[in-house]
Protein backbone atom coordinates (compact mmCIF):
# COMPACT_ATOMS: atom_id res chain seq x y z
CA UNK A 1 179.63 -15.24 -27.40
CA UNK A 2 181.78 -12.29 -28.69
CA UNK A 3 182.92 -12.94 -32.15
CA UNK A 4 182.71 -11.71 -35.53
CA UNK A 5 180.23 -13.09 -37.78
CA UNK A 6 181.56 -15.53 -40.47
CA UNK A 7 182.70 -14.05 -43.20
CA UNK A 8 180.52 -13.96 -46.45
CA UNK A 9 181.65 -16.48 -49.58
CA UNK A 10 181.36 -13.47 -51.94
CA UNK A 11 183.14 -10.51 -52.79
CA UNK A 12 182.09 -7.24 -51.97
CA UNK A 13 179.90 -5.95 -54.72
CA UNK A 14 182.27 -2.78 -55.18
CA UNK A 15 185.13 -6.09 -56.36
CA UNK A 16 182.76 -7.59 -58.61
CA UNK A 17 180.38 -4.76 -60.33
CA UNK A 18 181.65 -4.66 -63.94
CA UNK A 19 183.31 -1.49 -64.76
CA UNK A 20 180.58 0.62 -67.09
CA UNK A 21 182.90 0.82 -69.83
CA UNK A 22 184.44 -2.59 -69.87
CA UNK A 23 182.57 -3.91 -72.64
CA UNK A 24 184.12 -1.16 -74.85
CA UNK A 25 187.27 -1.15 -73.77
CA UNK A 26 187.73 -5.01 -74.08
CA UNK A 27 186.11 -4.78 -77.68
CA UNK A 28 188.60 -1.70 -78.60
CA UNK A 29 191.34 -3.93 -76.79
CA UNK A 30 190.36 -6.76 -79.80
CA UNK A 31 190.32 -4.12 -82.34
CA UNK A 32 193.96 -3.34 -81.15
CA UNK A 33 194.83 -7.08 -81.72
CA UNK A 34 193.31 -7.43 -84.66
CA UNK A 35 195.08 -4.07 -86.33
CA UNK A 36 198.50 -5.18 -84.78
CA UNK A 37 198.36 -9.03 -86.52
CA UNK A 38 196.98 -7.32 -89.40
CA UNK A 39 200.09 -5.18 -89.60
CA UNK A 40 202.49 -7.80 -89.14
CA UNK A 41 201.21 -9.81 -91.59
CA UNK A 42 201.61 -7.11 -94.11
CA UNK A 43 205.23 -6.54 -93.13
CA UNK A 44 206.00 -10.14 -93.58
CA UNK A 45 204.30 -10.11 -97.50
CA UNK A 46 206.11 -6.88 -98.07
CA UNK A 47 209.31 -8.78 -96.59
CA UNK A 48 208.81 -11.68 -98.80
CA UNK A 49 208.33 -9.21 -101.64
CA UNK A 50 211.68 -7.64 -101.33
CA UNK A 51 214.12 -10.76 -100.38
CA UNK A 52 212.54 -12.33 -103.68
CA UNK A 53 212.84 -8.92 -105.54
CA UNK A 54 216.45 -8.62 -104.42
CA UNK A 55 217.59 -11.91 -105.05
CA UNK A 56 216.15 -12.08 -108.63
CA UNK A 57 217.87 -8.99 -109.47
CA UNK A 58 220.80 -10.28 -107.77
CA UNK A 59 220.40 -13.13 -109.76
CA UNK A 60 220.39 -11.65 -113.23
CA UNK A 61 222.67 -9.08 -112.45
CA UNK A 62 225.22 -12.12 -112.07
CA UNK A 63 223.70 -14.16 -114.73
CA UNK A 64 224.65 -10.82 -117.26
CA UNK A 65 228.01 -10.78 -115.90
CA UNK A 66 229.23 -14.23 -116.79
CA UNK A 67 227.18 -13.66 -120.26
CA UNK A 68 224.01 -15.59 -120.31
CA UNK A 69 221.33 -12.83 -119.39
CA UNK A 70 217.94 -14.38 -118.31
CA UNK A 71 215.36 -13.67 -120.96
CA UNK A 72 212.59 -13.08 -118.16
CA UNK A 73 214.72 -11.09 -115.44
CA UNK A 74 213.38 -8.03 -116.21
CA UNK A 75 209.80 -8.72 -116.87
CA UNK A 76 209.70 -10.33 -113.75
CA UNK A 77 211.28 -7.20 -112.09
CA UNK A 78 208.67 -5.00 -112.99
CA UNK A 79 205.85 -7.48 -111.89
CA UNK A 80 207.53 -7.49 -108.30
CA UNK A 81 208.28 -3.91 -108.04
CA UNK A 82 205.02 -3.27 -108.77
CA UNK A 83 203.46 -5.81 -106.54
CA UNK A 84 205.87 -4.65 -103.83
CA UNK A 85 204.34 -1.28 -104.21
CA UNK A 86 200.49 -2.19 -103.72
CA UNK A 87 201.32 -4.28 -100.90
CA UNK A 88 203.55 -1.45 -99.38
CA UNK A 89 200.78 1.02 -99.58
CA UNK A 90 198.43 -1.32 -98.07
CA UNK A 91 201.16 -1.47 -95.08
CA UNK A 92 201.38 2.46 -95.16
CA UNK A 93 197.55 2.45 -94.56
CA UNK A 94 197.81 0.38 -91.60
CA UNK A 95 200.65 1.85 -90.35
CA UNK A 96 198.88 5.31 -91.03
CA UNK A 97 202.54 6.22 -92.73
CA UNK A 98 200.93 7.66 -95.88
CA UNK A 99 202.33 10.92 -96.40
CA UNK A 100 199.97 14.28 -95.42
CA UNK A 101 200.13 18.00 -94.32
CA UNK A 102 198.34 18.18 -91.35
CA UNK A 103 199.25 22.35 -90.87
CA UNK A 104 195.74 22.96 -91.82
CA UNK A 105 193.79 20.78 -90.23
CA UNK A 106 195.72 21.04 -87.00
CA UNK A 107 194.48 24.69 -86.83
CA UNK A 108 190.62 23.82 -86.85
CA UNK A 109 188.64 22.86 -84.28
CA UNK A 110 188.70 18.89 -82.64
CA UNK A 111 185.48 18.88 -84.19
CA UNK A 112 185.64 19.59 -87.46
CA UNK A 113 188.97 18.43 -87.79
CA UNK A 114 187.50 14.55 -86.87
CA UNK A 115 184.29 15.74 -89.36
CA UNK A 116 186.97 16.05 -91.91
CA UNK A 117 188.85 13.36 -91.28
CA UNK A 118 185.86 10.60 -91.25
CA UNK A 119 184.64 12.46 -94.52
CA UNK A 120 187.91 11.97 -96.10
CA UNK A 121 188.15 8.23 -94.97
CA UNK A 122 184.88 7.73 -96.34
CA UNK A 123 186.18 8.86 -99.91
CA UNK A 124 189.28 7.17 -99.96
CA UNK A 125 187.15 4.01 -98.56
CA UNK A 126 185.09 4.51 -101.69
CA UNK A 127 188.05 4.93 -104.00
CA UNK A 128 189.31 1.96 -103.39
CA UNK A 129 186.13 -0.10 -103.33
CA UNK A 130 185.82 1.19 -107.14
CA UNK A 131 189.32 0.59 -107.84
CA UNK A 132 189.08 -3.08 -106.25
CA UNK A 133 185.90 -3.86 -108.22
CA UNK A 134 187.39 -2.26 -111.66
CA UNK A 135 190.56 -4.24 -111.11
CA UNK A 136 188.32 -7.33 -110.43
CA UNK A 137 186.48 -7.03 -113.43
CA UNK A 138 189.09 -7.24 -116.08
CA UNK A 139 190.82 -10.07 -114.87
CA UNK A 140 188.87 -12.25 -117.12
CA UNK A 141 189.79 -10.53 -120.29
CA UNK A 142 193.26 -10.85 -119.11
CA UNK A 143 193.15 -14.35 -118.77
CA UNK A 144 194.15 -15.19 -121.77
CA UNK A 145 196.92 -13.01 -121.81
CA UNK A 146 200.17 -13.99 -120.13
CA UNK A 147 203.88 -12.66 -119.59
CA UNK A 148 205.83 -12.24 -122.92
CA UNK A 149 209.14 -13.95 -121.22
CA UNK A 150 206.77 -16.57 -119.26
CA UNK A 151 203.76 -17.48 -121.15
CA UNK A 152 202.76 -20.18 -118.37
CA UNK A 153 202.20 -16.97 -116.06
CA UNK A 154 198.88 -15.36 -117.10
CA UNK A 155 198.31 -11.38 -116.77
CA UNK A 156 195.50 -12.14 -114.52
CA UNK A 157 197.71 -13.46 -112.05
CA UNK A 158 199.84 -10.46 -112.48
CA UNK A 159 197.21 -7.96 -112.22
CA UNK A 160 195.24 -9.88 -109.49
CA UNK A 161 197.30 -7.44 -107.04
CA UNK A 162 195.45 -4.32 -107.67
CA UNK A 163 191.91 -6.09 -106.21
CA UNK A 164 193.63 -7.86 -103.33
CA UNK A 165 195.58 -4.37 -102.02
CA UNK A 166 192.33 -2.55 -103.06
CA UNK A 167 190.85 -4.53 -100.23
CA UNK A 168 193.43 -4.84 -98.58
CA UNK A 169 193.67 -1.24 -98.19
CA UNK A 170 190.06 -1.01 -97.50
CA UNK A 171 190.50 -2.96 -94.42
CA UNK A 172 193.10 -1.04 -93.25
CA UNK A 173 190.73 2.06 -93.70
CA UNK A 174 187.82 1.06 -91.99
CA UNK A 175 189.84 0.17 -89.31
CA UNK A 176 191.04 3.84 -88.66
CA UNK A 177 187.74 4.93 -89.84
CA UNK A 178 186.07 3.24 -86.13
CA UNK A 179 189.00 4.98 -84.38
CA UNK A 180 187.77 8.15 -85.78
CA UNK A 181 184.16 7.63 -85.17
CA UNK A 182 185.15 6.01 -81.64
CA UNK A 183 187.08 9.24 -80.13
CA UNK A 184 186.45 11.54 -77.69
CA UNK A 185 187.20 14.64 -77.18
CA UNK A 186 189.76 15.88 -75.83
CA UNK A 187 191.57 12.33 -75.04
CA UNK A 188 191.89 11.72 -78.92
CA UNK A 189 192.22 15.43 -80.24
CA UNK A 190 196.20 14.94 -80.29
CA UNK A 191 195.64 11.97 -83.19
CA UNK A 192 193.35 13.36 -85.58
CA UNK A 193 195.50 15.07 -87.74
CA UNK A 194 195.63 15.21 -91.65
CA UNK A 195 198.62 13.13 -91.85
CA UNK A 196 196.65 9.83 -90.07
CA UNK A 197 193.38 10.78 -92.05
CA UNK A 198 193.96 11.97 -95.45
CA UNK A 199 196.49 10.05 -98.31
């Protein structure tokens, strides 16, 4: 009659209990995801942005050389240096790459540097919220405007970048902005400097 007793079907509860902060960690794990696809699709606009910049420059540089200049080369320039530019800052934001000086806020507290730093996300969240709606707004008087070399291009296709980065942007903000109010002391303290909070 000696024996041990069967074995139970389930694991032992210490296995199975849900760690306490699972739920948080799996939803900052998405957040993670989400930032990192967010990214790359940024990086492959701003890619596309500079192989088309680069050829069409390439392409009227050689175009001048054998004497027939394009009459819309550099109009067209301007339009994708300056769309290259929104989209590249909206790429900075994500990347956190904007440039700061972080020698003052480094020497504060972890407290009131992450005070500052959610305070100054706030504003620039703001900013840009007003700058996307502004930009929004006058599209329609544009839209009967168009490029002087291209006149089937309108302006408000041209100037339709500075809502879409504004958002774009604004994304990219809030994002941070949860880091900020999601860190803990002392475990985040090394990431909460000017140069990741303040543009």
């Amino acid at each position: 009659m000696s024996g041990a007793p069967p074995s139970s079907p389930h694991p032992p509860r210490s296995r199975s209990a849900p760690s306490p902060r699972g739920r948080g960690e799996g939803w900052g794990e998405g957040l993670r995801r989400f930032r990192d696809g967010y990214g790359r699709l940024l990086e492959i606009v701003v890619a596309a942005l500079m192989i088309v910049l680069f050829a069409e420059v390439t392409l009227g540089v050689v175009f001048r050389a054998i004497g027939r200049s394009l009459i819309w080369y550099d109009e067209v320039a301007s339009v994708l240096l300056a769309w290259l530019t929104f989209y590249g800052a909206a790429l900075a934001s994500v990347k956190r790459a904007h440039i700061g000086c972080p020698e003052v806020v480094e020497a504060m507290s972890w407290r009131a540097r992450r005070a500052l730093n959610i305070v100054a996300e706030v504003l620039v969240i703001a900013f840009f919220i007003l700058l996307g709606g502004v930009g929004a707004s006058v599209l329609p008087v544009l839209a009967t405007d168009a490029l002087v070399s291209l006149p089937d291009i309108p302006m408000s296709l041209v100037q339709s970048v500075i809502p879409i980065s504004a958002a774009l942007i604004v994304i990219a903000e809030v994002l941070h902005l949860v880091d900020l109010l999601r860190a803990r002391e002392p475990a985040a303290s090394a990431g909460l400097s000017l140069a990741e909070g303040l543009h």
